[in-house]
Each structure stands twice: as C-alpha cells, then as structure tokens.
Protein backbone atom coordinates (compact mmCIF):
# COMPACT_ATOMS: atom_id res chain seq x y z
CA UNK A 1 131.35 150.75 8.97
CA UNK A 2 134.25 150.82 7.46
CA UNK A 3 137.09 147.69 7.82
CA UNK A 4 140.63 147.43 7.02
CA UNK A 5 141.85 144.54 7.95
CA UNK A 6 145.35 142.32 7.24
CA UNK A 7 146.49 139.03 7.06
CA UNK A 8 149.04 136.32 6.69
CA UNK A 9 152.00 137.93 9.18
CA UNK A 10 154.11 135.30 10.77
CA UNK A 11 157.72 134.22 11.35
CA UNK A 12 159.96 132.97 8.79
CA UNK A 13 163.74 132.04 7.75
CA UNK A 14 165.53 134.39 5.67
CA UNK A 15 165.02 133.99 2.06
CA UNK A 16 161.38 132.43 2.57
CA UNK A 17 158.13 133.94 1.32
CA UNK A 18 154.94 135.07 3.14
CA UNK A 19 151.60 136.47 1.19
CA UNK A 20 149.89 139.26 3.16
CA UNK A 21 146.17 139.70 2.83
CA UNK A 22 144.23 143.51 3.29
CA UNK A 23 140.29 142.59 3.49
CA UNK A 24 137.85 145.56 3.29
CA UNK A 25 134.60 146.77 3.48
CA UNK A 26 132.54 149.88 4.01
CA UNK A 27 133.87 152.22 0.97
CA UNK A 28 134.16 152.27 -2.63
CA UNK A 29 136.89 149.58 -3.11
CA UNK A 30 137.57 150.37 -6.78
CA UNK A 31 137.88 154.20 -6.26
CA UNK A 32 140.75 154.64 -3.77
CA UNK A 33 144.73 153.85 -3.93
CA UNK A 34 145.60 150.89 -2.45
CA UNK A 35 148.89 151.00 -0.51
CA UNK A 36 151.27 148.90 1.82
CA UNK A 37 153.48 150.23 4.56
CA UNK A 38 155.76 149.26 7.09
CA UNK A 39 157.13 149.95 9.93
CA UNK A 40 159.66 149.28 12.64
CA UNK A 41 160.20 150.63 15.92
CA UNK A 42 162.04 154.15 16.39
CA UNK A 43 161.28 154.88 12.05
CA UNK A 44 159.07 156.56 10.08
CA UNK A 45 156.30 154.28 8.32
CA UNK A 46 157.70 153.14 4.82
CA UNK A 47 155.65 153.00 1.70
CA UNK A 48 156.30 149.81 -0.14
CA UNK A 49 154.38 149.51 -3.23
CA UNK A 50 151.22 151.13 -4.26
CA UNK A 51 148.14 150.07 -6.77
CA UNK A 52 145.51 153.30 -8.17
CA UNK A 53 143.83 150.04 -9.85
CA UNK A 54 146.65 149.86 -12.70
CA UNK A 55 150.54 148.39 -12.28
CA UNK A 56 151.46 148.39 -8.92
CA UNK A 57 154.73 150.85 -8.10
CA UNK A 58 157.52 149.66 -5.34
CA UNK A 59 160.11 151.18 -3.49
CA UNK A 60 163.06 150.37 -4.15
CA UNK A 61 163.88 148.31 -0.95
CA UNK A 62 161.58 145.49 -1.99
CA UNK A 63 161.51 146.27 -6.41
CA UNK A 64 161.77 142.69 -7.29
CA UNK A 65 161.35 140.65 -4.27
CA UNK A 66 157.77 142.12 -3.55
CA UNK A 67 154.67 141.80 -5.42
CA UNK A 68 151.07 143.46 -4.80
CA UNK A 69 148.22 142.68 -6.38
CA UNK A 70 144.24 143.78 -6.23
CA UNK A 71 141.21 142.11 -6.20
CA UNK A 72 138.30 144.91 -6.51
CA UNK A 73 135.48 142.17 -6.70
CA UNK A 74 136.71 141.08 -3.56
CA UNK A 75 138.38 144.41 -2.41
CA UNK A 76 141.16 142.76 -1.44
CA UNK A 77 144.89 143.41 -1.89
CA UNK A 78 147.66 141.15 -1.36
CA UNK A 79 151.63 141.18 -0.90
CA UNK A 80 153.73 138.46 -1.92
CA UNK A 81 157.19 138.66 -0.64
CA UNK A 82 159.86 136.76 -1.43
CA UNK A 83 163.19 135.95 -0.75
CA UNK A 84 163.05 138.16 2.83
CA UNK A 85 166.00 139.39 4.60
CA UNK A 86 165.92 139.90 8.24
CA UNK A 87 165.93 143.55 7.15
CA UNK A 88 162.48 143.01 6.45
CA UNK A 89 161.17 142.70 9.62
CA UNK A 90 158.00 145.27 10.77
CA UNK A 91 154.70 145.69 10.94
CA UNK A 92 153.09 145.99 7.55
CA UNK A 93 150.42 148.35 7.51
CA UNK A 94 147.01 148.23 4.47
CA UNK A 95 146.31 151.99 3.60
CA UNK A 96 143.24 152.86 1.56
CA UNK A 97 143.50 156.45 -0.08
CA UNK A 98 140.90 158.90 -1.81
CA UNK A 99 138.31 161.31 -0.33
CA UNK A 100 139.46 159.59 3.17
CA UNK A 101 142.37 157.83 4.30
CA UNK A 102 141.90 154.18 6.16
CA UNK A 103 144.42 152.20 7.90
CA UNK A 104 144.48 148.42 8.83
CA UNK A 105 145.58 147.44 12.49
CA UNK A 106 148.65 146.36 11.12
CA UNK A 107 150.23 142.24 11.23
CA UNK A 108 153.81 141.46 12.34
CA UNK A 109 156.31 140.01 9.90
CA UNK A 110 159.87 138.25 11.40
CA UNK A 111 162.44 137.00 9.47
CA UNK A 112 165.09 135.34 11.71
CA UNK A 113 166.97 132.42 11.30
C-alpha cells in the first residue's frame, strides 16, 4: 500500500522558519522525483522545488529562502523554509513521480503576524 504522507505544518510569524516532513512507503523510494507543491485557494497548485535524487531545483518564489532535501534510506524528503512571508501561506503538497504519480494529503502552513 502505498503512503504519502507530510509533516511539520503549523502557524508562524513572518520571517520564521518551519521544516516540512514527506514520509513514504509502498514504492521504490530511490527511483521516482521527489517534488513539493503548494497551493492556495482559487490557484493552480505551484511547484516549489524538485529532487530526481541529485541538487534539488526551486522556483523562483522561494530560490533562497527554501531548502529540500532527501533521505532515500528513510524515503523521506524534507522542506526547510525560512524567512516566510505571509505570501507563503497554502497547503504544501509531497508528490512522488515515475511510472506513477503519488500525492500526500497535504499540511497547512500560516504565516500571520
């Protein structure tokens, strides 16, 4: 059975930092393209950064503030964002990509003051 699951949403101040977790299980971790999304309501989903197993690549909206890493012994990717801007509020999303596509449920992050 195959789990995508995230962690480590929450509420924050602007300019603080949160580290989202992605846990999976139930495909060939190493193989597949690792991704993060968000979204907010009334938009499209927005890729943020994305890892084939090499350097990760970000859009430009969080280049610099935003890092993800991967784990594959623990198939587990992570996002560390810093200095957030209420801009960055949405759902952020853990997409796993290769011979099938799987999506986590999705965690809230709020940055208010």
């Amino acid at each position: 059975q195959v789990q995508v699951e995230e962690f480590g949403g929450g509420s924050v101040q602007p300019g603080g930092s949160l580290r989202l977790s992605c846990v999976t299980s139930g495909f060939t971790f190493s193989k597949y393209v690792m991704s993060w999304y968000r979204q907010v309501p009334g938009k499209e989903r927005e890729l943020l950064a994305v890892n084939s197993g090499g350097e990760s690549n970000y859009a430009d909206s969080v280049e610099g503030r935003f890092t993800m890493s991967r784990d594959d012994a623990k198939r587990t990717v992570y996002l560390q964002m810093n200095n957030l801007e209420v801009e960055d509020t949405a759902v952020y999303y853990c997409h796993a990509g290769f011979v099938q596509e799987y999506w986590g449920q999705g965690t809230q992050v709020t940055v208010s003051s």
